[in-house]
N, C-alpha and C. Protein backbone atom coordinates (compact mmCIF):
# COMPACT_ATOMS: atom_id res chain seq x y z
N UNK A 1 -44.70 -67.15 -9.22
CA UNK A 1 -44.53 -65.74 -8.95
C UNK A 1 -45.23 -65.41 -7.64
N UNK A 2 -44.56 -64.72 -6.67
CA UNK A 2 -45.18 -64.41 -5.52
C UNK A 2 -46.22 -63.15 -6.10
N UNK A 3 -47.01 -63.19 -4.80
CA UNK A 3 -48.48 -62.23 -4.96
C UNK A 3 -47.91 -60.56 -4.48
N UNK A 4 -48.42 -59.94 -4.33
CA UNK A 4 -47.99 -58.54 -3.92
C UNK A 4 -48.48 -58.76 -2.70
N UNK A 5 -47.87 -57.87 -1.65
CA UNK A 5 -48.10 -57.56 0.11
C UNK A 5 -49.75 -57.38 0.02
N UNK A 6 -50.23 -57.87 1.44
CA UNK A 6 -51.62 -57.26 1.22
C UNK A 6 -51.48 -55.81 1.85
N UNK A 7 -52.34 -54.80 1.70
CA UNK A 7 -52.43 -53.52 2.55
C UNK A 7 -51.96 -53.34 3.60
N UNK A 8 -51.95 -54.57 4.12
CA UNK A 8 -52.13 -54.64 6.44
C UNK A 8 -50.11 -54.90 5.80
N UNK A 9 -49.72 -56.21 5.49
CA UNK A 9 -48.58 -56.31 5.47
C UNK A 9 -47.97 -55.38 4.98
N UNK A 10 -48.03 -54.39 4.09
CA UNK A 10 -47.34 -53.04 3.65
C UNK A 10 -47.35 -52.30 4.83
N UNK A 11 -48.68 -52.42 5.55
CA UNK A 11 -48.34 -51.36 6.62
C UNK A 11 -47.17 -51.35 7.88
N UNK A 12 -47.25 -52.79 7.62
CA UNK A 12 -46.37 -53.49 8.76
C UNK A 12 -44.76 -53.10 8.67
N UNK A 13 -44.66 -53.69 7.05
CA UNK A 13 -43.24 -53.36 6.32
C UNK A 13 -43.04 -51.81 6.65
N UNK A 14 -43.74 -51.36 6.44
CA UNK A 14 -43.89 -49.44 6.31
C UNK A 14 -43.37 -48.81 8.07
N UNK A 15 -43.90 -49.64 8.64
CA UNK A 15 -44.08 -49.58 10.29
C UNK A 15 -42.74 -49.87 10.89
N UNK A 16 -42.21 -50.77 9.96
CA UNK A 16 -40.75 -51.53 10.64
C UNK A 16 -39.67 -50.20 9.90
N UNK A 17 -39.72 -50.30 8.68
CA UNK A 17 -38.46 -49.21 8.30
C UNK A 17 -38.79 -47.63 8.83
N UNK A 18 -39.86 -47.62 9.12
CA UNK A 18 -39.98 -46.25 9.95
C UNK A 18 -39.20 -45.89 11.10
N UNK A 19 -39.39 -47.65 11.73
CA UNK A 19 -38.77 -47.77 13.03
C UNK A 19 -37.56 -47.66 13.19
N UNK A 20 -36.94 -48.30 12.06
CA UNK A 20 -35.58 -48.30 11.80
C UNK A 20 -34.73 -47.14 11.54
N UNK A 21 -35.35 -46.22 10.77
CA UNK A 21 -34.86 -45.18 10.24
C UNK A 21 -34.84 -44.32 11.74
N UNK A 22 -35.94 -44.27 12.34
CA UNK A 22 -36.36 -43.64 14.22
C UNK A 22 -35.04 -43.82 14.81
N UNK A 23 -34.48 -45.26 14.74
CA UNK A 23 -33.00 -45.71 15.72
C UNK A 23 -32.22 -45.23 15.16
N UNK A 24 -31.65 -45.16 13.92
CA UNK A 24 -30.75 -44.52 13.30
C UNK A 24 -30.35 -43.17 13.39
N UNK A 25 -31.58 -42.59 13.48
CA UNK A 25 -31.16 -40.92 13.57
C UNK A 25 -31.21 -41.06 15.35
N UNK A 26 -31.65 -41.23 16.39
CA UNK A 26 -31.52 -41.70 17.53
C UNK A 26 -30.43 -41.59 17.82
N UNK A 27 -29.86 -42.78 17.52
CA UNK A 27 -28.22 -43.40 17.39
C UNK A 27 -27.68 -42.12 16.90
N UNK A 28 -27.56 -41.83 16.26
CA UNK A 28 -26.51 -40.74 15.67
C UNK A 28 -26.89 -39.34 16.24
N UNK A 29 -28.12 -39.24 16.71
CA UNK A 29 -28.08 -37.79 17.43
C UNK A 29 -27.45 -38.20 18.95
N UNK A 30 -27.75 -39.56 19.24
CA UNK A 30 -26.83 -39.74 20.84
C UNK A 30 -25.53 -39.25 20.95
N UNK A 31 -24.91 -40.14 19.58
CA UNK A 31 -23.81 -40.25 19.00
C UNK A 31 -23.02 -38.93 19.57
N UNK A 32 -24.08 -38.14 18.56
CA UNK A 32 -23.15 -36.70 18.44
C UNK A 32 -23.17 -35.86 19.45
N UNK A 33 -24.54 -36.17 20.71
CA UNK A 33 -24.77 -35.04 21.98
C UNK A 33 -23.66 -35.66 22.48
N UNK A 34 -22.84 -37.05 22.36
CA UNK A 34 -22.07 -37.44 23.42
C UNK A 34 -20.74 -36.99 23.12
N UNK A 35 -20.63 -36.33 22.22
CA UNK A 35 -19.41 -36.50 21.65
C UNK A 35 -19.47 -34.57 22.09
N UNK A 36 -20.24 -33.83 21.97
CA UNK A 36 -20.23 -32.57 22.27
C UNK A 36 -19.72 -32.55 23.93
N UNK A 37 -20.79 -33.56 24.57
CA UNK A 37 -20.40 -33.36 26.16
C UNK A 37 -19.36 -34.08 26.33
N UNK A 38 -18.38 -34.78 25.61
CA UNK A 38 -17.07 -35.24 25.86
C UNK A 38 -16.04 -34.28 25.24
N UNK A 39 -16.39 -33.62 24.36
CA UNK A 39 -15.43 -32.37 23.95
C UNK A 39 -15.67 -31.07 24.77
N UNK A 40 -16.79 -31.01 25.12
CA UNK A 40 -16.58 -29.77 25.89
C UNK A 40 -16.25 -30.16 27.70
N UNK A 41 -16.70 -31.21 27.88
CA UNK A 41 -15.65 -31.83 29.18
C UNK A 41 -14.12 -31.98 29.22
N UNK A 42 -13.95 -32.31 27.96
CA UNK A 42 -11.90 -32.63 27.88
C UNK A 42 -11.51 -31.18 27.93
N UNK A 43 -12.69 -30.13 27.09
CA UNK A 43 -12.00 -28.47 26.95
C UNK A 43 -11.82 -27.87 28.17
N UNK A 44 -13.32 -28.28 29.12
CA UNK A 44 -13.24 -27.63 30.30
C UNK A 44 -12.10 -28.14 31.46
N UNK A 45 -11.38 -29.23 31.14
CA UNK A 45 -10.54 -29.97 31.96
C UNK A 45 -9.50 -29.71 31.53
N UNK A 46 -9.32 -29.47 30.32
CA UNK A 46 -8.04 -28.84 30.19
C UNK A 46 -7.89 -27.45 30.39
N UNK A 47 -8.78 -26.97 30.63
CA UNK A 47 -8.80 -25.06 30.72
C UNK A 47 -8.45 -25.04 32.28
N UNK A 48 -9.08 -26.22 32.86
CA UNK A 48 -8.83 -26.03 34.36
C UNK A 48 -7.83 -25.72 35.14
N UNK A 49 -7.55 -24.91 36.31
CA UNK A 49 -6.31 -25.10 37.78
C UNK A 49 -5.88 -26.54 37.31
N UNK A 50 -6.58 -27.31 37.80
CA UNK A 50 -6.32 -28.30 38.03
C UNK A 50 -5.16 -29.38 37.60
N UNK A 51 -5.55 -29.32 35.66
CA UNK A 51 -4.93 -30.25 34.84
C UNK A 51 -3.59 -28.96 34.96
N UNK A 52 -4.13 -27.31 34.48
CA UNK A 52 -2.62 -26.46 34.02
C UNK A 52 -1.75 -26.76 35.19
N UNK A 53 -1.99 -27.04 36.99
CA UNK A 53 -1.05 -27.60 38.06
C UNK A 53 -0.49 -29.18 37.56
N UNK A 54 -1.63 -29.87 36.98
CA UNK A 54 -0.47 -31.48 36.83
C UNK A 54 0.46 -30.91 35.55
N UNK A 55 -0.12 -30.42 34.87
CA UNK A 55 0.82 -29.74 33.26
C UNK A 55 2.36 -29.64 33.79
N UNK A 56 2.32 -28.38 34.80
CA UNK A 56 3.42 -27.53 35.27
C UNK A 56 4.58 -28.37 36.13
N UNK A 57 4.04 -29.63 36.60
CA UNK A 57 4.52 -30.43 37.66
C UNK A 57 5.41 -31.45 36.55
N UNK A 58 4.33 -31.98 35.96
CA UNK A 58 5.02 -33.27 34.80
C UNK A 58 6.06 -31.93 34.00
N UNK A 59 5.94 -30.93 33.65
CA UNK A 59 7.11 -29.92 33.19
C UNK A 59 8.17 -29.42 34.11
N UNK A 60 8.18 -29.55 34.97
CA UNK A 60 9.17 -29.27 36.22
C UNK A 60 9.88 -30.67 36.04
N UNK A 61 9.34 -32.15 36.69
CA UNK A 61 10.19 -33.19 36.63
C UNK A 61 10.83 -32.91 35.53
N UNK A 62 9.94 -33.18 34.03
CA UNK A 62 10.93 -33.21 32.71
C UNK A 62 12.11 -32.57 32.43
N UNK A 63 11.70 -31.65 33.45
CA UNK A 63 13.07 -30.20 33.46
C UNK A 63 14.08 -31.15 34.21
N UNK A 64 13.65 -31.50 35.22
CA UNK A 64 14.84 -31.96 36.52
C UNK A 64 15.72 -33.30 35.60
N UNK A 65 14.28 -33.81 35.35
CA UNK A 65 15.68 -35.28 34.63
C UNK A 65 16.33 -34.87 33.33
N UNK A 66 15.88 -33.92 32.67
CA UNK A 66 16.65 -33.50 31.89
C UNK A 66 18.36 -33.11 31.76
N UNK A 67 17.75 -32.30 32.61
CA UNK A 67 19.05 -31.22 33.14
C UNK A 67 19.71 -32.15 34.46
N UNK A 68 19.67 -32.83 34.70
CA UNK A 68 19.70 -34.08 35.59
C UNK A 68 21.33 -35.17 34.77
N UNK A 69 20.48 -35.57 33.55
CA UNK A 69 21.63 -35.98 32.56
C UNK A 69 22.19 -35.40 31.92
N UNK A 70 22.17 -34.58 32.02
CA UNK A 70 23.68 -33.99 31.09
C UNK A 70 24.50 -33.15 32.16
């Protein structure tokens, strides 16, 4: 039968899943700030001049080859 941890090694064990649990929420708060500044980047890029001018352009061709074939 193994012996029980001494004090120091509990602390150690204690020290490591602390650590672990530290990266985890870490990780997942990165996770999620990245995922805010990639949704509110795609929102602001799509709200933009910019993308509503490529929008209107790729909808103009679609029009032309449309109405093009038939």
């Amino acid at each position: 039968m193994s012996e029980p941890f001494s004090e120091e090694e509990a602390g150690r064990i204690l020290e490591r899943l602390d650590g672990v649990r530290f990266y985890r929420t870490a990780k997942g708060n990165f996770r999620y700030f990245v995922s805010l500044y990639v949704d509110r980047t795609w929102n602001d890029y799509l709200e933009s001049e910019e993308f509503q001018a490529e929008l209107r352009e790729a909808a103009q061709i679609a029009a032309e080859e449309f109405l093009g074939r038939e």
